[in-house]
Protein backbone atom coordinates (compact mmCIF):
# COMPACT_ATOMS: atom_id res chain seq x y z
CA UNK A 1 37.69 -8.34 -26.41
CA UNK A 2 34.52 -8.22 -28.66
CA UNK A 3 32.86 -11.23 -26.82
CA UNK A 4 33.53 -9.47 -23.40
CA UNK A 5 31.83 -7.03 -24.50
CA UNK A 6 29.34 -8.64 -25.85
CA UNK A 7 28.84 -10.59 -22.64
CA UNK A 8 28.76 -6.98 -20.56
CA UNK A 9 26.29 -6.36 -22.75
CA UNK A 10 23.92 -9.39 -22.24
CA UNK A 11 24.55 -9.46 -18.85
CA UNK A 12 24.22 -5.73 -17.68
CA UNK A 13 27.81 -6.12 -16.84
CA UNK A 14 29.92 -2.98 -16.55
CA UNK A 15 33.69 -1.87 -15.04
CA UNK A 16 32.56 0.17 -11.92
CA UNK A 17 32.85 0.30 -8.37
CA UNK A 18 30.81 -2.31 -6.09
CA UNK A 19 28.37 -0.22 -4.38
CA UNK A 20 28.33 -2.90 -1.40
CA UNK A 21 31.51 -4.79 -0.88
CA UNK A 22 33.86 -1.17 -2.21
CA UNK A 23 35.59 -3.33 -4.17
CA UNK A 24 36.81 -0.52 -7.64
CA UNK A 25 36.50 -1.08 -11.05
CA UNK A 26 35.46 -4.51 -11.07
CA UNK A 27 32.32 -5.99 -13.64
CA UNK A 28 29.08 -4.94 -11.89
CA UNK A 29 25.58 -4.95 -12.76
CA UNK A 30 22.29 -3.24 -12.07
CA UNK A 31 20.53 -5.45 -9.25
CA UNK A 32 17.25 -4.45 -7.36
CA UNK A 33 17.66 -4.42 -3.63
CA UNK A 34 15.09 -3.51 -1.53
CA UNK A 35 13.72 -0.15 -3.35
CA UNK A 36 16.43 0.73 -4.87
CA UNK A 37 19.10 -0.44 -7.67
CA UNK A 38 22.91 -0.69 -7.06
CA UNK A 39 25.16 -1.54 -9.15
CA UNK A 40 27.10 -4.81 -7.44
CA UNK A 41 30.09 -6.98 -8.01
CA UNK A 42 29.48 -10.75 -9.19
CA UNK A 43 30.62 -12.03 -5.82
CA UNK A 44 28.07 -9.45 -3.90
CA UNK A 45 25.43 -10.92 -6.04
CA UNK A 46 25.91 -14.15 -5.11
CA UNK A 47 26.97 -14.23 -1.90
CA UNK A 48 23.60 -11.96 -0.41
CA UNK A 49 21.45 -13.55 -3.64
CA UNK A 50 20.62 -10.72 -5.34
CA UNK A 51 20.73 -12.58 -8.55
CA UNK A 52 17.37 -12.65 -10.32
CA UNK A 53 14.49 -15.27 -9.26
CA UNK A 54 14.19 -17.70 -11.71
CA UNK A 55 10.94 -18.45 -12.64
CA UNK A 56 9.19 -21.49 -14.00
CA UNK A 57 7.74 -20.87 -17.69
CA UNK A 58 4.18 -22.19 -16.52
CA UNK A 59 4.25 -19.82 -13.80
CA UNK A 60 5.39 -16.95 -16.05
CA UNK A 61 3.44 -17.68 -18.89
CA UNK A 62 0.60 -17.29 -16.35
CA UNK A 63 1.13 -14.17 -15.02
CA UNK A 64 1.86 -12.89 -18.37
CA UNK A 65 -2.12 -14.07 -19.16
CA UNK A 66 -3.94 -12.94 -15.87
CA UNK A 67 -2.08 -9.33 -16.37
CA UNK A 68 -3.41 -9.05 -19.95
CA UNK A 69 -6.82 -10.19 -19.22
CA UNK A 70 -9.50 -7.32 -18.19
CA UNK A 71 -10.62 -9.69 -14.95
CA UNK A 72 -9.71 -6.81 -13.19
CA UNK A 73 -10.89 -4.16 -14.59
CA UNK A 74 -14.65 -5.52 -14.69
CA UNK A 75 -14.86 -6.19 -11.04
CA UNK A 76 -18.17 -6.95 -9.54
CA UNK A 77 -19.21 -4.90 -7.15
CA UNK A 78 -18.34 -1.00 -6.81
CA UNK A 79 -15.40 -0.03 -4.47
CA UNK A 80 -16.50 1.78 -1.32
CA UNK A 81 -13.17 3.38 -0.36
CA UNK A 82 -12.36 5.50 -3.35
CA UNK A 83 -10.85 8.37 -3.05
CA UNK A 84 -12.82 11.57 -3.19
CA UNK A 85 -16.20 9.57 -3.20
CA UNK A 86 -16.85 8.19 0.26
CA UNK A 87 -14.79 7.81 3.40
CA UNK A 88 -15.21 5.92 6.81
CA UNK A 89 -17.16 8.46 9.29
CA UNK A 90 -14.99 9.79 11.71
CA UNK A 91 -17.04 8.39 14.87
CA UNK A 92 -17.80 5.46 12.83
CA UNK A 93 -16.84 3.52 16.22
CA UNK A 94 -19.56 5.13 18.60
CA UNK A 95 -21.90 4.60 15.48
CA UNK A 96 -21.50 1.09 15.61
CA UNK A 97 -21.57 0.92 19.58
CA UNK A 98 -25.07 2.84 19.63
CA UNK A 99 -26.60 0.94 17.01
CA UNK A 100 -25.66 -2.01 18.66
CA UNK A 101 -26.81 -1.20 22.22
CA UNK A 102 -30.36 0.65 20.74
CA UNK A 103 -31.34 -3.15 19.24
CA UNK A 104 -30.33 -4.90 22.48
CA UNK A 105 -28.01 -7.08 21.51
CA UNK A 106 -24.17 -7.54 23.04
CA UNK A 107 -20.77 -8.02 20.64
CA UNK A 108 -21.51 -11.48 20.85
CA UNK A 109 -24.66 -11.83 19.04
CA UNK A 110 -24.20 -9.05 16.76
CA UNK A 111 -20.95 -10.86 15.38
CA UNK A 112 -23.03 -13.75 14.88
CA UNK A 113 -25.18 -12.08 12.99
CA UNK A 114 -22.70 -10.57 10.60
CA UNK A 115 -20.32 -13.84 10.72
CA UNK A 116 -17.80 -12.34 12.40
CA UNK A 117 -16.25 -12.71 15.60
CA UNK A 118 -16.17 -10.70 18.78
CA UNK A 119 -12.42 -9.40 18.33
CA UNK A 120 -13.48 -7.62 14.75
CA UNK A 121 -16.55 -5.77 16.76
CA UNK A 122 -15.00 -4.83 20.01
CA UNK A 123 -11.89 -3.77 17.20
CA UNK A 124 -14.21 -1.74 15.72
CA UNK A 125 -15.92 -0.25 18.59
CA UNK A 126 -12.30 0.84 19.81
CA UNK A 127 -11.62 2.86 16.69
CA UNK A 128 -10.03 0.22 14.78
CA UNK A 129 -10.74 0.58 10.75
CA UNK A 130 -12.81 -1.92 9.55
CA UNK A 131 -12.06 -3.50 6.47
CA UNK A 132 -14.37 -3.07 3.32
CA UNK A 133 -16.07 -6.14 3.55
CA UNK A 134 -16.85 -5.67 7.59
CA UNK A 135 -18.23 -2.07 7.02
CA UNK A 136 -20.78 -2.81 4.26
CA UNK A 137 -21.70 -6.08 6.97
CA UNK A 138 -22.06 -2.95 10.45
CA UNK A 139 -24.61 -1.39 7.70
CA UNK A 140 -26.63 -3.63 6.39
CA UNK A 141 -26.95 -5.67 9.80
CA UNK A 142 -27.54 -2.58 12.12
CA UNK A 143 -28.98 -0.15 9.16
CA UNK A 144 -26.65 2.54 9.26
CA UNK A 145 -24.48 4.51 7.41
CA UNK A 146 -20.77 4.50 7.81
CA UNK A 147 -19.83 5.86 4.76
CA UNK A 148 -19.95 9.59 4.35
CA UNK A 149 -19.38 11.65 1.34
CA UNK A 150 -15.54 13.29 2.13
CA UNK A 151 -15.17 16.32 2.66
CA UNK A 152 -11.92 18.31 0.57
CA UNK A 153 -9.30 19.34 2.88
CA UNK A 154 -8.38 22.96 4.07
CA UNK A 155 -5.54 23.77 2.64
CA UNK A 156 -3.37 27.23 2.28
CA UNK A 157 -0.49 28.39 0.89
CA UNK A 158 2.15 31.07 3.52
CA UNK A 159 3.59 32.26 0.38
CA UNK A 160 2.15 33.66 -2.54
CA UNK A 161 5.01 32.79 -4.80
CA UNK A 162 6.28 29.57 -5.62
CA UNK A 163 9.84 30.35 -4.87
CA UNK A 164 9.22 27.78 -1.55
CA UNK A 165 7.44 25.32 -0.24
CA UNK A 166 6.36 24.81 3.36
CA UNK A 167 8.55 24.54 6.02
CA UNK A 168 8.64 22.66 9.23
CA UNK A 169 8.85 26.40 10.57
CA UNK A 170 6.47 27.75 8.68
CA UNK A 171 3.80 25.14 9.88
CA UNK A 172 4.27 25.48 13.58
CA UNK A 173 4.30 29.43 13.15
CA UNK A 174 0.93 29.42 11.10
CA UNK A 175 -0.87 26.39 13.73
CA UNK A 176 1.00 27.40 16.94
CA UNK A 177 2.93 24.80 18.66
């Protein structure tokens, strides 16, 4: 009895219900699947391999390093899309398109000119978001600004009180259809 329970312990086994297969009060344990954690059946586990990954100790041992290092933390370079500093202009697309046309030059050779090719500027030009990298390229190659300081959000409360939050109801009542 004592090593069973000693195993159960080890193990994360319990006497529950499977959560997948139904089947009651059978040794489960705590698996991860998907978002979420159910507790599953030894056969469950196995048979839709939910078991833990093993991993190989280099391969651990070196994640254990590169998380513990500061690397990260003393990146070069300053990140353009943080919150509540800067955000991508809202016509950032017809920016791009005007700049473009005013120096005479077609999606071709202005992809050249930032190493890029034609899909990422026509992308751009039809509203796509750039990524960080291809934004900071649009302003230094056509000498513009794409970046604008953000603006805070309007926001209001209905209620005074805190007894509720907004409703669905509430919203469309308040901004009309």
């Amino acid at each position: 009895m004592f090593m069973s329970l000693l195993h159960n312990r080890v193990h994360g086994d319990s006497m529950a219900d499977c959560e997948l297969c139904g089947a009651m009060k059978v040794g489960v344990r705590q698996v991860p699947m998907g978002k979420t954690v159910v507790s599953a059946c030894s056969r469950c586990v196995e048979k839709l391999g939910l078991a833990p990954k093993q991993v190989a100790p280099g391969i651990n041992m070196a994640s254990r390093i590169n998380s513990s290092s500061t690397y990260s933390s003393k990146r070069k370079g300053k990140n353009i899309m943080l919150k509540g500093e800067k955000e991508l202009s809202e016509d950032f697309a017809s920016l791009i398109s005007q700049a473009r046309k005013k120096k005479g030059w077609n999606q071709a050779t202005l992809g050249k000119r930032m190493a890029e090719t034609v899909n990422v500027i026509k992308s751009a030009e039809n509203g796509k978001h750039p990524t960080d990298a291809v934004i900071k390229k649009f302003e230094r190659v056509l000498g513009i600004k794409l970046m604008v300081e953000s603006k805070p959000e309007e926001t209001s409360r209905v209620f005074k009180d805190d007894s509720r939050g907004l409703t669905l109801g509430d919203f469309f009542n308040q901004n009309g259809d």
